[in-house]
PDB file of N, CA and C in Angstrom:
ATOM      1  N   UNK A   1     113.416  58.275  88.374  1.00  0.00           N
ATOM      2  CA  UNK A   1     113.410  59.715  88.327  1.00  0.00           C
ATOM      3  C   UNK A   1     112.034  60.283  88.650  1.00  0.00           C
ATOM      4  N   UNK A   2     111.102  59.638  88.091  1.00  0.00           N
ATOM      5  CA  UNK A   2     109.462  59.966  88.580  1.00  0.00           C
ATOM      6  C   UNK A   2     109.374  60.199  89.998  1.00  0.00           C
ATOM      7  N   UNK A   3     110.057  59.254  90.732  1.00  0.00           N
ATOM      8  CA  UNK A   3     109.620  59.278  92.428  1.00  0.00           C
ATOM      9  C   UNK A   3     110.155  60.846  92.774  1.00  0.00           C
ATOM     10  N   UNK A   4     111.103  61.337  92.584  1.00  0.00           N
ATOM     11  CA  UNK A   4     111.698  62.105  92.549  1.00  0.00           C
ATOM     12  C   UNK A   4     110.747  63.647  92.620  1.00  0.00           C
ATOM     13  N   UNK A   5     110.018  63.518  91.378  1.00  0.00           N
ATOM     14  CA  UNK A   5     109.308  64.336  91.518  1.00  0.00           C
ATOM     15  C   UNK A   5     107.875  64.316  92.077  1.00  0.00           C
ATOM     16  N   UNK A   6     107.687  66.027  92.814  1.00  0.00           N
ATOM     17  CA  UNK A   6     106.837  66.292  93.771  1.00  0.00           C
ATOM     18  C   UNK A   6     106.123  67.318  92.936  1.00  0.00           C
ATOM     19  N   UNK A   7     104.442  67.141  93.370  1.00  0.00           N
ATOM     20  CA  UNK A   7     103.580  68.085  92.963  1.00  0.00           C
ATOM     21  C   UNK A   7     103.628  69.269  93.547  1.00  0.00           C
ATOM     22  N   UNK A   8     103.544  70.524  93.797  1.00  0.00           N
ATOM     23  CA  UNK A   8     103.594  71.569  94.544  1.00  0.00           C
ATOM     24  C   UNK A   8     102.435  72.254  94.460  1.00  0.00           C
ATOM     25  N   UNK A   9     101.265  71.520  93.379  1.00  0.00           N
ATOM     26  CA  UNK A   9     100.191  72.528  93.176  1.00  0.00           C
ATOM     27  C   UNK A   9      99.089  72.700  94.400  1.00  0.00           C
ATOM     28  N   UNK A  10      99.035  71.643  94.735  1.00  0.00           N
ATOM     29  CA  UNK A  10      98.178  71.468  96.122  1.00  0.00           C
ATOM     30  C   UNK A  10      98.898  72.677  97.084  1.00  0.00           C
ATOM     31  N   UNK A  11     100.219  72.634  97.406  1.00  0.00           N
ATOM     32  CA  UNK A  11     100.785  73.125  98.559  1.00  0.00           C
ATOM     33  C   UNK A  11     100.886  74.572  98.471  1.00  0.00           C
ATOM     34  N   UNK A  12     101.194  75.101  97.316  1.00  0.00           N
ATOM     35  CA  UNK A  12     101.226  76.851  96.713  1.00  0.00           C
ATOM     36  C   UNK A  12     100.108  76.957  96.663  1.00  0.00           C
ATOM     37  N   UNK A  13      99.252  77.696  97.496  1.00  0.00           N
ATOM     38  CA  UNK A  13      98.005  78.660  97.211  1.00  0.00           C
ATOM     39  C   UNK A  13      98.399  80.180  96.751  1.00  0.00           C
ATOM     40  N   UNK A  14      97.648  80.305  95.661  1.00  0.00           N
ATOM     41  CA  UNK A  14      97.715  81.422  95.629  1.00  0.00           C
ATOM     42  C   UNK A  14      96.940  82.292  95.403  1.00  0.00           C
ATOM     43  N   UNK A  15      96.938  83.916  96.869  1.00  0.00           N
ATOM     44  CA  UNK A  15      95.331  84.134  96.646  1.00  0.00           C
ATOM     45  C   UNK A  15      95.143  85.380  95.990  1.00  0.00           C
ATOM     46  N   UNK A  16      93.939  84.510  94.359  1.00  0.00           N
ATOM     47  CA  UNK A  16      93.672  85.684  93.611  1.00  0.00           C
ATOM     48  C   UNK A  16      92.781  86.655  93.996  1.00  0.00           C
ATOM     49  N   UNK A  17      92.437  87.462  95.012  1.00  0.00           N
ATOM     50  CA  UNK A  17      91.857  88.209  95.428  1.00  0.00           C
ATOM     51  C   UNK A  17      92.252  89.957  95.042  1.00  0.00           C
ATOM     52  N   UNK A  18      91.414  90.949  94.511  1.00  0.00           N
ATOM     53  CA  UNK A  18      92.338  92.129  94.194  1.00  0.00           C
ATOM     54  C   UNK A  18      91.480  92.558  95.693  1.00  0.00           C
ATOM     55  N   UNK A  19      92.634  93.720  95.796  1.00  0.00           N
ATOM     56  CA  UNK A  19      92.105  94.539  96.843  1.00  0.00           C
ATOM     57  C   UNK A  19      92.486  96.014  97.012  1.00  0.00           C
ATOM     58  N   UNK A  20      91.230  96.714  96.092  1.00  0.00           N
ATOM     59  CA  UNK A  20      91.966  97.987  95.658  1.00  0.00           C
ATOM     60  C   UNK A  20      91.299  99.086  96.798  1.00  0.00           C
ATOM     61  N   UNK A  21      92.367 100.212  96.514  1.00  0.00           N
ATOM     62  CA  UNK A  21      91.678 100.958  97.561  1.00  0.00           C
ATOM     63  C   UNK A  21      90.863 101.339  97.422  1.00  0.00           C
ATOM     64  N   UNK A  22      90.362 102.329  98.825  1.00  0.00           N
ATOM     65  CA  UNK A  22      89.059 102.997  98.712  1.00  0.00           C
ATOM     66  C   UNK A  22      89.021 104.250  98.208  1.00  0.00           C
ATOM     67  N   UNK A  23      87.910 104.696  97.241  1.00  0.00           N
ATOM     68  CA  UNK A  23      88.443 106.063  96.390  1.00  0.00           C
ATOM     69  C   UNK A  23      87.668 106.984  97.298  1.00  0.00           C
ATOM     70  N   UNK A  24      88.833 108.430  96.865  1.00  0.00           N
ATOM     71  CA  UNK A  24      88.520 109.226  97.710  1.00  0.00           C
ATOM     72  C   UNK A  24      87.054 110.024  97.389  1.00  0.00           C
ATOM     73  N   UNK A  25      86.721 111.069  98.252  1.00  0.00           N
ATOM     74  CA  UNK A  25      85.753 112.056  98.128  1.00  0.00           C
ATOM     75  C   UNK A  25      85.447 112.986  96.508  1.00  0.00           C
ATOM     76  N   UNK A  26      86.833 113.125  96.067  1.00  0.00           N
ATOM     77  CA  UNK A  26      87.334 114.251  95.376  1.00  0.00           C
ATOM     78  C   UNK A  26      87.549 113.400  94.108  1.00  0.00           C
ATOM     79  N   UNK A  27      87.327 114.030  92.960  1.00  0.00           N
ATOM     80  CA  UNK A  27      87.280 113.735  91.665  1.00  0.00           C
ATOM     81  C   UNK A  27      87.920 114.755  90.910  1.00  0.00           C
ATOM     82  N   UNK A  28      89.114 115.081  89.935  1.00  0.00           N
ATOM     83  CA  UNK A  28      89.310 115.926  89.621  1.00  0.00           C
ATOM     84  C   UNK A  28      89.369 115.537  88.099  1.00  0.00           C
ATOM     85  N   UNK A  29      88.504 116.973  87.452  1.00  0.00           N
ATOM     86  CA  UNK A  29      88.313 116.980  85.509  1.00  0.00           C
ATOM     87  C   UNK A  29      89.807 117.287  84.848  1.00  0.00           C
ATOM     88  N   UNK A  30      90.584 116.072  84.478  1.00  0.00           N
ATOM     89  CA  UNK A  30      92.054 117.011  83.664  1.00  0.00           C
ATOM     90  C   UNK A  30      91.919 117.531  82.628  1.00  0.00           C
ATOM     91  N   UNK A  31      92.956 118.953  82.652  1.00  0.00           N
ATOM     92  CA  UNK A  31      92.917 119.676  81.552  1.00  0.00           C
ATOM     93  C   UNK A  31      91.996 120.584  81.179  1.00  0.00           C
ATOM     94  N   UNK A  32      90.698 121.028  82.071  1.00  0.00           N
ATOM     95  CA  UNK A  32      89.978 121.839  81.998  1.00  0.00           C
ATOM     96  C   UNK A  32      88.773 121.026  81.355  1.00  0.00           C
ATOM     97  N   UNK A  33      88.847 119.595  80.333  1.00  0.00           N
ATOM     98  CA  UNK A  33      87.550 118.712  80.195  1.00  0.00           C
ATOM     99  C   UNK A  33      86.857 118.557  80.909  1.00  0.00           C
ATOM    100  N   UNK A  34      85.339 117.408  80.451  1.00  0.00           N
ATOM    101  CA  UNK A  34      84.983 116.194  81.079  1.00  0.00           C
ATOM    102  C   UNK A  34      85.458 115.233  80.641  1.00  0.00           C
ATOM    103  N   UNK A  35      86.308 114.620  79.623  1.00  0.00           N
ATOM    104  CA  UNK A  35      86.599 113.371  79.198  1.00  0.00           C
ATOM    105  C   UNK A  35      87.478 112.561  80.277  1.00  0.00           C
ATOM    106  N   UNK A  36      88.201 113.363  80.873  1.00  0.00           N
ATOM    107  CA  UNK A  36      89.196 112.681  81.879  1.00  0.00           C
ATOM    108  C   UNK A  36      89.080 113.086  83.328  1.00  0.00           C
ATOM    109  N   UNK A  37      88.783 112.449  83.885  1.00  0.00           N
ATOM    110  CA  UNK A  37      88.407 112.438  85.366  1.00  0.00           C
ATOM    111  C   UNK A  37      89.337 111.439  85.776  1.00  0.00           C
ATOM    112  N   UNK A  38      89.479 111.913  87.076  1.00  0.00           N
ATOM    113  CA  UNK A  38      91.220 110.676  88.030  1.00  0.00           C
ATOM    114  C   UNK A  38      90.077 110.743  89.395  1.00  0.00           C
ATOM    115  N   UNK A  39      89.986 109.641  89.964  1.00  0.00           N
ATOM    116  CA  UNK A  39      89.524 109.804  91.306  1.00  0.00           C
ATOM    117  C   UNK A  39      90.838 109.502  92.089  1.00  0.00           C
ATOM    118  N   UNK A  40      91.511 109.642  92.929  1.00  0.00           N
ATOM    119  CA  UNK A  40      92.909 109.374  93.849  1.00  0.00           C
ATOM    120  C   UNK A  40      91.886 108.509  94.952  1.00  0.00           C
ATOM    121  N   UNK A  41      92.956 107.737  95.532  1.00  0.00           N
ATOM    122  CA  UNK A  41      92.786 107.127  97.014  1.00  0.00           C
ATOM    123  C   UNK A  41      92.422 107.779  97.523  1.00  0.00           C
ATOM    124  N   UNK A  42      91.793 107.090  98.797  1.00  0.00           N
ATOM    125  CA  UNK A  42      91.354 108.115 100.047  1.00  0.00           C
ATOM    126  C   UNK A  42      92.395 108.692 100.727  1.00  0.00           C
ATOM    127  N   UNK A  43      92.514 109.740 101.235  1.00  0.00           N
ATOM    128  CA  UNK A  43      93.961 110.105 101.734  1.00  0.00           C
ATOM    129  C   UNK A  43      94.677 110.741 101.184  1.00  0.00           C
ATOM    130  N   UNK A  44      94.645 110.719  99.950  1.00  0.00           N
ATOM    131  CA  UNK A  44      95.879 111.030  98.698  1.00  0.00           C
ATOM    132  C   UNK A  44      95.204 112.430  98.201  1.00  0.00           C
ATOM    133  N   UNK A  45      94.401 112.624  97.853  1.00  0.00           N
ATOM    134  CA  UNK A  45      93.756 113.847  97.619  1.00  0.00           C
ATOM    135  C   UNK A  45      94.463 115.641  97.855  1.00  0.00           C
ATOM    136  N   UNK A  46      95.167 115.941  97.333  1.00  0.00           N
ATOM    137  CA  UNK A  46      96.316 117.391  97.217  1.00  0.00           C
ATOM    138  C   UNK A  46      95.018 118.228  98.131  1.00  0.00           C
ATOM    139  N   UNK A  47      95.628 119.186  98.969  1.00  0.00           N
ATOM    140  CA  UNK A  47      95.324 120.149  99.870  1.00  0.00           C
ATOM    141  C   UNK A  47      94.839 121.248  98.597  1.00  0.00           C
ATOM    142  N   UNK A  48      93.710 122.136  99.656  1.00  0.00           N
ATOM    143  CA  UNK A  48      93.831 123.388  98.831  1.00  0.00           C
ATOM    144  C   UNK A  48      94.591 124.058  98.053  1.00  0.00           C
ATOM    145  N   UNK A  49      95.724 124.060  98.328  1.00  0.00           N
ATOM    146  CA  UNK A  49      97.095 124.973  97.653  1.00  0.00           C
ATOM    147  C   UNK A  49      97.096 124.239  96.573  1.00  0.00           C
ATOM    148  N   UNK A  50      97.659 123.043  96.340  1.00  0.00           N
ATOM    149  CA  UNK A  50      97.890 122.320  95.472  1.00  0.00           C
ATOM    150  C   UNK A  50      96.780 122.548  94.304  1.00  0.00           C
ATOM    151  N   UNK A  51      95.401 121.795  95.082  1.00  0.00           N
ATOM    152  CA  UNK A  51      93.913 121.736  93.831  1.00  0.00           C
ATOM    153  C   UNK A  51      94.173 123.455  93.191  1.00  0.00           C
ATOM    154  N   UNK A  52      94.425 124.778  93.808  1.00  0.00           N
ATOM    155  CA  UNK A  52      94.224 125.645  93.284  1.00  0.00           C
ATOM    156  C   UNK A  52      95.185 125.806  92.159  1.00  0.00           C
ATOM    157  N   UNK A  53      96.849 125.695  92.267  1.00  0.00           N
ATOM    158  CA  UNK A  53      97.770 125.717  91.738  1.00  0.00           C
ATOM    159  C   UNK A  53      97.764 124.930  90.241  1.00  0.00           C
ATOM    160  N   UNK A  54      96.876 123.214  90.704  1.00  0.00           N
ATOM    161  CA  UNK A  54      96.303 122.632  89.389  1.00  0.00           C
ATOM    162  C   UNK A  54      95.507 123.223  88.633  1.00  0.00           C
ATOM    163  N   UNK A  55      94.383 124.003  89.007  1.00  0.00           N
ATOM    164  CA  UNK A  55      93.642 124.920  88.125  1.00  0.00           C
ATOM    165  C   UNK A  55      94.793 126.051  87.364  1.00  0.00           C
ATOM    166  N   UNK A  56      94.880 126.419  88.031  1.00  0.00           N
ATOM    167  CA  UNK A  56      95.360 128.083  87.591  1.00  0.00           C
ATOM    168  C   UNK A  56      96.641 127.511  86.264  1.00  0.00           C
ATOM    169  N   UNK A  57      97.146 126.846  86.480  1.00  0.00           N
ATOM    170  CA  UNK A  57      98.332 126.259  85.932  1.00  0.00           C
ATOM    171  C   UNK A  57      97.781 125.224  84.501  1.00  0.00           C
ATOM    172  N   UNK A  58      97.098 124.320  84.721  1.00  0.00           N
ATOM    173  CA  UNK A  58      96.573 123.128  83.609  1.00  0.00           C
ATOM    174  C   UNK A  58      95.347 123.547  83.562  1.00  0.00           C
ATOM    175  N   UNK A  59      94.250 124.043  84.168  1.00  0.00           N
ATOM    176  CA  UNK A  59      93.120 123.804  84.186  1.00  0.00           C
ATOM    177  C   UNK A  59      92.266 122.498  84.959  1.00  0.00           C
ATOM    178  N   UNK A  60      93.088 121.991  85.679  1.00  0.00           N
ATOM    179  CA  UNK A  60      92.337 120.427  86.467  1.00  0.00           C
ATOM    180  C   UNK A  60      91.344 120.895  87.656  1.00  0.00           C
ATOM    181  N   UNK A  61      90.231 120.379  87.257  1.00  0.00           N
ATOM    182  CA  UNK A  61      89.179 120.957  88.114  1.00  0.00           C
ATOM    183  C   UNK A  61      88.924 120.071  89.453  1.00  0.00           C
ATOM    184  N   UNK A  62      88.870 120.396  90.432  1.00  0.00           N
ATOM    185  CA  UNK A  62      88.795 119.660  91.553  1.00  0.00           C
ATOM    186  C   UNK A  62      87.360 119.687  91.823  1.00  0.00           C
ATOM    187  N   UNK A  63      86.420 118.616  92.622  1.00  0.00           N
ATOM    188  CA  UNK A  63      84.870 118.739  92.779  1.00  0.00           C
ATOM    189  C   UNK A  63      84.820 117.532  93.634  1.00  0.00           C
ATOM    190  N   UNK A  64      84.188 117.623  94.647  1.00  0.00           N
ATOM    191  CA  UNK A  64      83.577 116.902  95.739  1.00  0.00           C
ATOM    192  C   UNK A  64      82.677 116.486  95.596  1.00  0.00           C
ATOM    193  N   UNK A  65      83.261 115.115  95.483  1.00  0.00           N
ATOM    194  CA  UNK A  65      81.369 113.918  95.073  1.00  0.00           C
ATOM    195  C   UNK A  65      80.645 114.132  96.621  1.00  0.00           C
ATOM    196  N   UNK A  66      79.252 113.951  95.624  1.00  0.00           N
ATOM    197  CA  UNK A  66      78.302 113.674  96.521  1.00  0.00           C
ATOM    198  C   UNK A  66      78.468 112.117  97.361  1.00  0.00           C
ATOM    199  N   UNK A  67      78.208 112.284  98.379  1.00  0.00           N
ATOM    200  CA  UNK A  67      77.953 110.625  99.030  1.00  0.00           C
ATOM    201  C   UNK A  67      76.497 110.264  98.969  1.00  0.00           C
ATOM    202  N   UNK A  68      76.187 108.979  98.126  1.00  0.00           N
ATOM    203  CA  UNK A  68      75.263 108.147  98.362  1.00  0.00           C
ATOM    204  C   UNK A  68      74.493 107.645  99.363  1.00  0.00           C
ATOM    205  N   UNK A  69      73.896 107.681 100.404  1.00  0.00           N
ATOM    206  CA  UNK A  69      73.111 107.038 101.523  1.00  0.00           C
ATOM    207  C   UNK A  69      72.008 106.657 101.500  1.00  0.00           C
TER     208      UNK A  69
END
């Protein structure tokens, strides 16, 4: 029955690599705080209408990080 069995650990790689996205420009304060800040993906970031509608409505403050160089 031994012969039988096969190792598979060699043959399954598996790659632990994370690969998260890239965060966007925009940082928004929830709830009108500083305690909670969300940065979104790049890309993902709600249009004007939206960021304003989050204020006026919850208080979520929208703000454009500075870039580092």
């Amino acid at each position: 029955m031994m012969d039988e069995f096969t190792d598979y650990s060699e043959a399954i790689k598996i790659d632990k690599s994370l690969k998260l996205p890239e965060p966007s420009d925009w940082e928004c304060y929830l709830f009108g705080g500083d305690t909670l800040k969300w940065i979104p993906s790049k890309g993902k970031e709600p249009n004007w209408f939206w960021r304003k509608m989050q204020y006026l409505l919850f208080g979520n403050m929208w703000v454009k990080r500075e870039k580092n160089t």
